[in-house]
C-alpha atoms as a PDB file:
ATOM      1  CA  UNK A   1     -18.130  33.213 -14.719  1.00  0.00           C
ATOM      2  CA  UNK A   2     -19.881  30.589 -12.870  1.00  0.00           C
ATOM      3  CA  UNK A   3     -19.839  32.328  -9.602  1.00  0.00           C
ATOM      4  CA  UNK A   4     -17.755  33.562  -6.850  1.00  0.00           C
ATOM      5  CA  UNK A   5     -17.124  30.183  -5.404  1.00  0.00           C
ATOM      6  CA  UNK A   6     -14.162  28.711  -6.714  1.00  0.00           C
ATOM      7  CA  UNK A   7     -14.565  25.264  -5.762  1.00  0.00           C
ATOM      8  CA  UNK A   8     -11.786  24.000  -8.249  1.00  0.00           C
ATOM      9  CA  UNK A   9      -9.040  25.510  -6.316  1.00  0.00           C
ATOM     10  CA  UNK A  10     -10.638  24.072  -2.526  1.00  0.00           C
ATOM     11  CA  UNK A  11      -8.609  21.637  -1.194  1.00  0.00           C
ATOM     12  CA  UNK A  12     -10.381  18.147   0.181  1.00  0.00           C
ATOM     13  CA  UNK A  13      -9.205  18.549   3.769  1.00  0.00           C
ATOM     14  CA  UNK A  14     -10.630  14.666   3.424  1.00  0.00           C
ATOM     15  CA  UNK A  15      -8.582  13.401   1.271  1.00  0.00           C
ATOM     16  CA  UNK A  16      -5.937  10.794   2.295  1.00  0.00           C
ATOM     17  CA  UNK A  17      -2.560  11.938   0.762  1.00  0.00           C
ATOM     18  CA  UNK A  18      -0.168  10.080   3.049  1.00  0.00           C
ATOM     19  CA  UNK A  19      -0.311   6.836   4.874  1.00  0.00           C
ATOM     20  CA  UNK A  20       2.509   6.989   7.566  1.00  0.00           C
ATOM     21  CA  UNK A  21       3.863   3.772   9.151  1.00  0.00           C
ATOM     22  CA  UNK A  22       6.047   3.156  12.025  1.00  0.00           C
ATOM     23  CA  UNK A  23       6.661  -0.926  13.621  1.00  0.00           C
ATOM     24  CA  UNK A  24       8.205  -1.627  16.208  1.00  0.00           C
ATOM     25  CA  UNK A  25      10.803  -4.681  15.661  1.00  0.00           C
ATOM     26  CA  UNK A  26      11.431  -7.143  18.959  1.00  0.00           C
ATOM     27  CA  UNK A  27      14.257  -9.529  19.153  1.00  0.00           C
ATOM     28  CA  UNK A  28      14.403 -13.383  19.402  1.00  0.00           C
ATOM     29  CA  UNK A  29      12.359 -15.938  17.821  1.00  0.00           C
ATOM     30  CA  UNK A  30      12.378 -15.305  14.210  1.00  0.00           C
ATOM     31  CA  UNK A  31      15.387 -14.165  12.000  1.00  0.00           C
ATOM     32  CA  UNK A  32      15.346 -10.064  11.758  1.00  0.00           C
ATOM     33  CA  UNK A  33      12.928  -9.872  14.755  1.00  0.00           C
ATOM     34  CA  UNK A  34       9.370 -10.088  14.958  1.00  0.00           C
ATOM     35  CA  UNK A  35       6.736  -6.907  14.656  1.00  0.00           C
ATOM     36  CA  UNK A  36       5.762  -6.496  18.300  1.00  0.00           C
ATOM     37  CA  UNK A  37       3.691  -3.114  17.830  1.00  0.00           C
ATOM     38  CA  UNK A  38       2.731  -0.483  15.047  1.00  0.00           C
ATOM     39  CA  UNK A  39       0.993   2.932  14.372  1.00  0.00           C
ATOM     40  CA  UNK A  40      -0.381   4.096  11.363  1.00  0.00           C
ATOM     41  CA  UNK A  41      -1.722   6.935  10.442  1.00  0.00           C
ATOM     42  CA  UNK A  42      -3.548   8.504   7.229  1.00  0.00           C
ATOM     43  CA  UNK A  43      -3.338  12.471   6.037  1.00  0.00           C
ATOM     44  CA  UNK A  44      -2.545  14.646   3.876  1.00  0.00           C
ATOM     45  CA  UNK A  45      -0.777  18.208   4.231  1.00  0.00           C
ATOM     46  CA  UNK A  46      -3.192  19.939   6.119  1.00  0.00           C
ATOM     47  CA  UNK A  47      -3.934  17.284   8.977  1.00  0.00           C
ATOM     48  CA  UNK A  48      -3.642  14.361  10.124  1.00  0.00           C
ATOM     49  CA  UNK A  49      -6.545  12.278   9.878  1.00  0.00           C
ATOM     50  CA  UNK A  50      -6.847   9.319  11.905  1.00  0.00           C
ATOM     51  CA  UNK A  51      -4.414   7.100  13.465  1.00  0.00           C
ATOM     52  CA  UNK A  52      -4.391   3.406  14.819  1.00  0.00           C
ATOM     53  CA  UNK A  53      -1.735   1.706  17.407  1.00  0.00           C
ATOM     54  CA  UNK A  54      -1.633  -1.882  18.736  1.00  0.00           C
ATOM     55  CA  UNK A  55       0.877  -4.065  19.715  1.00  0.00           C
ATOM     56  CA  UNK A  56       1.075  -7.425  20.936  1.00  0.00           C
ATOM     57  CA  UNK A  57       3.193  -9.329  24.245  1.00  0.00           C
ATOM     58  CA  UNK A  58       4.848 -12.386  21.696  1.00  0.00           C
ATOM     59  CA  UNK A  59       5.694 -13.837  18.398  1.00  0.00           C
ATOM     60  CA  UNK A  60       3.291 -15.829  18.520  1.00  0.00           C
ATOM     61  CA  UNK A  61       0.576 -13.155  17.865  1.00  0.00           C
ATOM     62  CA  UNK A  62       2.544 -11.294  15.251  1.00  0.00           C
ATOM     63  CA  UNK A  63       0.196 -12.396  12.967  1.00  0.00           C
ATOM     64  CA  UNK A  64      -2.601 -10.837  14.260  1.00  0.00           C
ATOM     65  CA  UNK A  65      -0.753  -7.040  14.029  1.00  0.00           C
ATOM     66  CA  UNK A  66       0.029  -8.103   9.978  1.00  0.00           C
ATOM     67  CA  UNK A  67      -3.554  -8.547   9.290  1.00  0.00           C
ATOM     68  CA  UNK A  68      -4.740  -5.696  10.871  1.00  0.00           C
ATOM     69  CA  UNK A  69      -1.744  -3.568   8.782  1.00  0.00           C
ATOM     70  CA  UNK A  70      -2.781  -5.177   5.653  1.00  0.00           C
ATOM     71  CA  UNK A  71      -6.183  -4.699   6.409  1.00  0.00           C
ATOM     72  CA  UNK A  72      -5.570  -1.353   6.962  1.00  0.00           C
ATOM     73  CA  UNK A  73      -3.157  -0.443   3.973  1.00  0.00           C
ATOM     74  CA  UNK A  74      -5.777  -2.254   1.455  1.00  0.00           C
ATOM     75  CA  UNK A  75      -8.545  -0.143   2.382  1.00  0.00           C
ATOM     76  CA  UNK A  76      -6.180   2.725   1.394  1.00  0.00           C
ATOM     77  CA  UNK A  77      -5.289   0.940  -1.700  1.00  0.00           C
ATOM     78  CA  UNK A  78      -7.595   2.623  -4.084  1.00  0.00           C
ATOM     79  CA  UNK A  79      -6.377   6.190  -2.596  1.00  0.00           C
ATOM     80  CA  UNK A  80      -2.788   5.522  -3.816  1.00  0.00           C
ATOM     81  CA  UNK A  81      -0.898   7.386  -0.847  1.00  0.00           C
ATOM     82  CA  UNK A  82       2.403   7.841  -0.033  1.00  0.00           C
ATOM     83  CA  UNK A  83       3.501   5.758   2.666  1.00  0.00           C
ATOM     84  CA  UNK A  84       6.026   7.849   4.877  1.00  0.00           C
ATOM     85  CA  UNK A  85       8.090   5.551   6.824  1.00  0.00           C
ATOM     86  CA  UNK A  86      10.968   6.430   9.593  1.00  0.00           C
ATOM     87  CA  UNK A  87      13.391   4.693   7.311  1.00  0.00           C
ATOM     88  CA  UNK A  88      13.873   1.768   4.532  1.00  0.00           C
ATOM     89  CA  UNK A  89      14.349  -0.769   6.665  1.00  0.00           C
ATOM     90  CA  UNK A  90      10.617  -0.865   8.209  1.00  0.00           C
ATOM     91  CA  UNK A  91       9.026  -1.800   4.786  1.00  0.00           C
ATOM     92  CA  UNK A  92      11.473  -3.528   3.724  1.00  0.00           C
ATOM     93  CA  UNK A  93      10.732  -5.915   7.580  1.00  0.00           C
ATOM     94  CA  UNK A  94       7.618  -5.333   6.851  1.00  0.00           C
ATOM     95  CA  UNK A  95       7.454  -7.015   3.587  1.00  0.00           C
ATOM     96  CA  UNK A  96       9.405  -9.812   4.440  1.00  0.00           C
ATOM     97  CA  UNK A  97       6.998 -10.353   7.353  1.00  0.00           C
ATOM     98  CA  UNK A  98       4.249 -10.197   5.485  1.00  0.00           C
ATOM     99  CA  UNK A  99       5.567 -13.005   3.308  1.00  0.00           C
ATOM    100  CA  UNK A 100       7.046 -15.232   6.084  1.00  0.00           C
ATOM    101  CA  UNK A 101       3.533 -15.265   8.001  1.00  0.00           C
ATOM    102  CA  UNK A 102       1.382 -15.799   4.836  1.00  0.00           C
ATOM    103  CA  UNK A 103      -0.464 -12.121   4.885  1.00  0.00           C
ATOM    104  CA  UNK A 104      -1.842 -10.836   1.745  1.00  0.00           C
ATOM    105  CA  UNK A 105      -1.128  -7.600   1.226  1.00  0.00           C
ATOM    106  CA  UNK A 106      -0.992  -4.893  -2.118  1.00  0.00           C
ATOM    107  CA  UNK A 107       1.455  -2.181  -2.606  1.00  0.00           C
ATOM    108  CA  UNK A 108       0.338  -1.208  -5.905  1.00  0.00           C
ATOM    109  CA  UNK A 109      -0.520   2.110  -6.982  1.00  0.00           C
ATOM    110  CA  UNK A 110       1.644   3.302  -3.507  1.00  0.00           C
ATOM    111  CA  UNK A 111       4.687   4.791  -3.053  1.00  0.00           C
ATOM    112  CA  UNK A 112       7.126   4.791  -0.644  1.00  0.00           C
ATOM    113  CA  UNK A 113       9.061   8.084   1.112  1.00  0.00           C
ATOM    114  CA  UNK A 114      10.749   7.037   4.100  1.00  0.00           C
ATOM    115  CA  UNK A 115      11.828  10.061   6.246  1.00  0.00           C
ATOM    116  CA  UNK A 116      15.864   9.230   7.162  1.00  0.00           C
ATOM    117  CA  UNK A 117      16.258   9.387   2.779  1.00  0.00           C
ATOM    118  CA  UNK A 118      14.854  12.657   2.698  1.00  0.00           C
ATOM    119  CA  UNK A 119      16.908  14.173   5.606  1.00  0.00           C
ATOM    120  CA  UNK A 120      20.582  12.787   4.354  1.00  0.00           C
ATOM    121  CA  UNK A 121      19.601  13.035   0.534  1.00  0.00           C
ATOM    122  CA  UNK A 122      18.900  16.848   0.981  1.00  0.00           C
ATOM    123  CA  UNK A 123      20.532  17.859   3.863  1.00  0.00           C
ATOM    124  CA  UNK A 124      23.542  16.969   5.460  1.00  0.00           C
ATOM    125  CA  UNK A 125      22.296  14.969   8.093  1.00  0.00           C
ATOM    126  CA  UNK A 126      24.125  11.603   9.032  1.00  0.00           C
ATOM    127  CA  UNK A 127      21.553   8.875   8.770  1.00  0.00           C
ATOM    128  CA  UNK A 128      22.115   7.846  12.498  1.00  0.00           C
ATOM    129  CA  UNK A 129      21.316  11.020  13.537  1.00  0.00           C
ATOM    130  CA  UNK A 130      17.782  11.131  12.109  1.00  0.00           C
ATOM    131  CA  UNK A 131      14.999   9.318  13.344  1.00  0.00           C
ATOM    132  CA  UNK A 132      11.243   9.563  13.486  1.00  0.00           C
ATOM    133  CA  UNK A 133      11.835  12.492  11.490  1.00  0.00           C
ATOM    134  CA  UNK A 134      12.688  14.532  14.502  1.00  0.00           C
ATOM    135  CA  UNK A 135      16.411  15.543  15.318  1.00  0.00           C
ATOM    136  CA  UNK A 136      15.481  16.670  18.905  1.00  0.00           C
ATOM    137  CA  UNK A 137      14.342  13.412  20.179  1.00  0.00           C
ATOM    138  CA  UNK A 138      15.312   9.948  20.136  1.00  0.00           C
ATOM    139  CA  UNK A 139      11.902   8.726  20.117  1.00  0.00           C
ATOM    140  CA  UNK A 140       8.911  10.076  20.574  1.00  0.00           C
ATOM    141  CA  UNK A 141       6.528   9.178  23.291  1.00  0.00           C
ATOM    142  CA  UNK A 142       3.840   5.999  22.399  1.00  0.00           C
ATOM    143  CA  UNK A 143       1.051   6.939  20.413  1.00  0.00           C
ATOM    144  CA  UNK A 144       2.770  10.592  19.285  1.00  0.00           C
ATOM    145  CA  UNK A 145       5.423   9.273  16.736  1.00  0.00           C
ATOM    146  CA  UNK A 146       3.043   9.107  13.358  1.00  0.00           C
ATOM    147  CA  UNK A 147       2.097  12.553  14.462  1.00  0.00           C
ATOM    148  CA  UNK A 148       5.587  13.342  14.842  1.00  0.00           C
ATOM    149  CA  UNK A 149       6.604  11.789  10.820  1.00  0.00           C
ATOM    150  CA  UNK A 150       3.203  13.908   9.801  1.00  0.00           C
ATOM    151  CA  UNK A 151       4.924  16.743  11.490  1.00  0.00           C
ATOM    152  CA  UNK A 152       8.443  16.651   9.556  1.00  0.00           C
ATOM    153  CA  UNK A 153       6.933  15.255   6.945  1.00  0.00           C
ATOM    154  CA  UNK A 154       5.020  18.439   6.233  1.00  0.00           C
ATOM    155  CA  UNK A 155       7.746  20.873   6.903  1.00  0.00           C
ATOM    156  CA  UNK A 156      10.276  18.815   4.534  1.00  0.00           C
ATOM    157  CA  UNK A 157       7.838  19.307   1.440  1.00  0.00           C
ATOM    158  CA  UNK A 158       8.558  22.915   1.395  1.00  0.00           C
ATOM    159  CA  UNK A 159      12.507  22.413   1.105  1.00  0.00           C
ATOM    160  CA  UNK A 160      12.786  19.031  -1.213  1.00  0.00           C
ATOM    161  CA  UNK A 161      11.984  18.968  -5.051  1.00  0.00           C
ATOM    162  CA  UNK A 162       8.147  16.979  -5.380  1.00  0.00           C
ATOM    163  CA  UNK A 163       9.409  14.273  -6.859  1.00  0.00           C
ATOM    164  CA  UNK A 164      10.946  13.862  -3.871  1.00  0.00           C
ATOM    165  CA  UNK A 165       7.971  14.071  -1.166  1.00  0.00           C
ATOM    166  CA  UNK A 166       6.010  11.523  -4.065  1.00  0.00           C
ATOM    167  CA  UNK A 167       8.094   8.680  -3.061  1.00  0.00           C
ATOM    168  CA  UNK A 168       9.371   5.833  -5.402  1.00  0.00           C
ATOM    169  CA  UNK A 169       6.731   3.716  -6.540  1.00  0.00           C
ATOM    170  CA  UNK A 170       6.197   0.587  -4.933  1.00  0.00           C
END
């Protein structure tokens, strides 16, 4: 026996399991809309980390918000979380942003579990019915809808098979 201390069963309260995402998409100027503001936060099932928010007041200055996402999602890189998004659509905006405005950004090693596929996969939810991963509220207030996702994110885990709350890989 090596002790009383089992410190293979502790859990990292540290450790970055999740990386969730939410952009804001504004109207006019480019095709699909351009990212006016974002929040992302980093967790895992006990808390919820830290989180970062900015936005910007035109297109013009879009690509300001991608670099500091990129930025943000390559230091997580090596952690290989699951980004938790409201729906599909954001990364799939996302990406294409990325792309149209020249930002560098990897994916690989993530995976992707956005919230709305979890609700009307396993429940019988109607996918305009869900969003933010709260059914009570259309949208949460600014700066409290990552710790909303977190939030629903957490409880779903218990009810959906893991392969599930792993996300597809990216």
């Amino acid at each position: 026996m090596i002790g009383k201390k089992k410190w293979y069963a502790e859990l990292d309260v540290n450790r970055i399991s999740w990386c969730l995402l939410y952009t804001e998409v504004s109207e006019g100027g480019n095709p699909g809309g351009w990212i006016s503001d974002y929040e992302v936060g980093v967790g895992n099932s006990q808390e919820l980390l830290e989180t970062q928010r900015d936005s910007v007041d035109g297109p013009g200055r879009e690509k300001e918000l991608l670099r500091d996402i990129a930025e943000f999602l390559g230091d997580l890189q090596k952690e290989e979380p699951v980004i938790i998004t409201p729906d599909n659509r954001t990364l799939r905006h996302l990406r294409t942003r990325f792309l149209r405005r020249d930002v560098e950004v990897g994916f690989h090693g993530m995976r992707h579990a956005p919230l709305q596929r979890l609700y009307t996969t396993y429940f019988t939810y109607e996918e305009d019915k869900v969003r933010f991963g709260s059914l009570d509220m259309e949208e949460p207030p600014d700066g409290m809808v990552v710790q909303e996702m977190w939030k629903a994110y957490r409880k779903l885990g218990t009810y959906v098979p893991r392969t599930a709350v792993k996300g597809e890989p990216l």
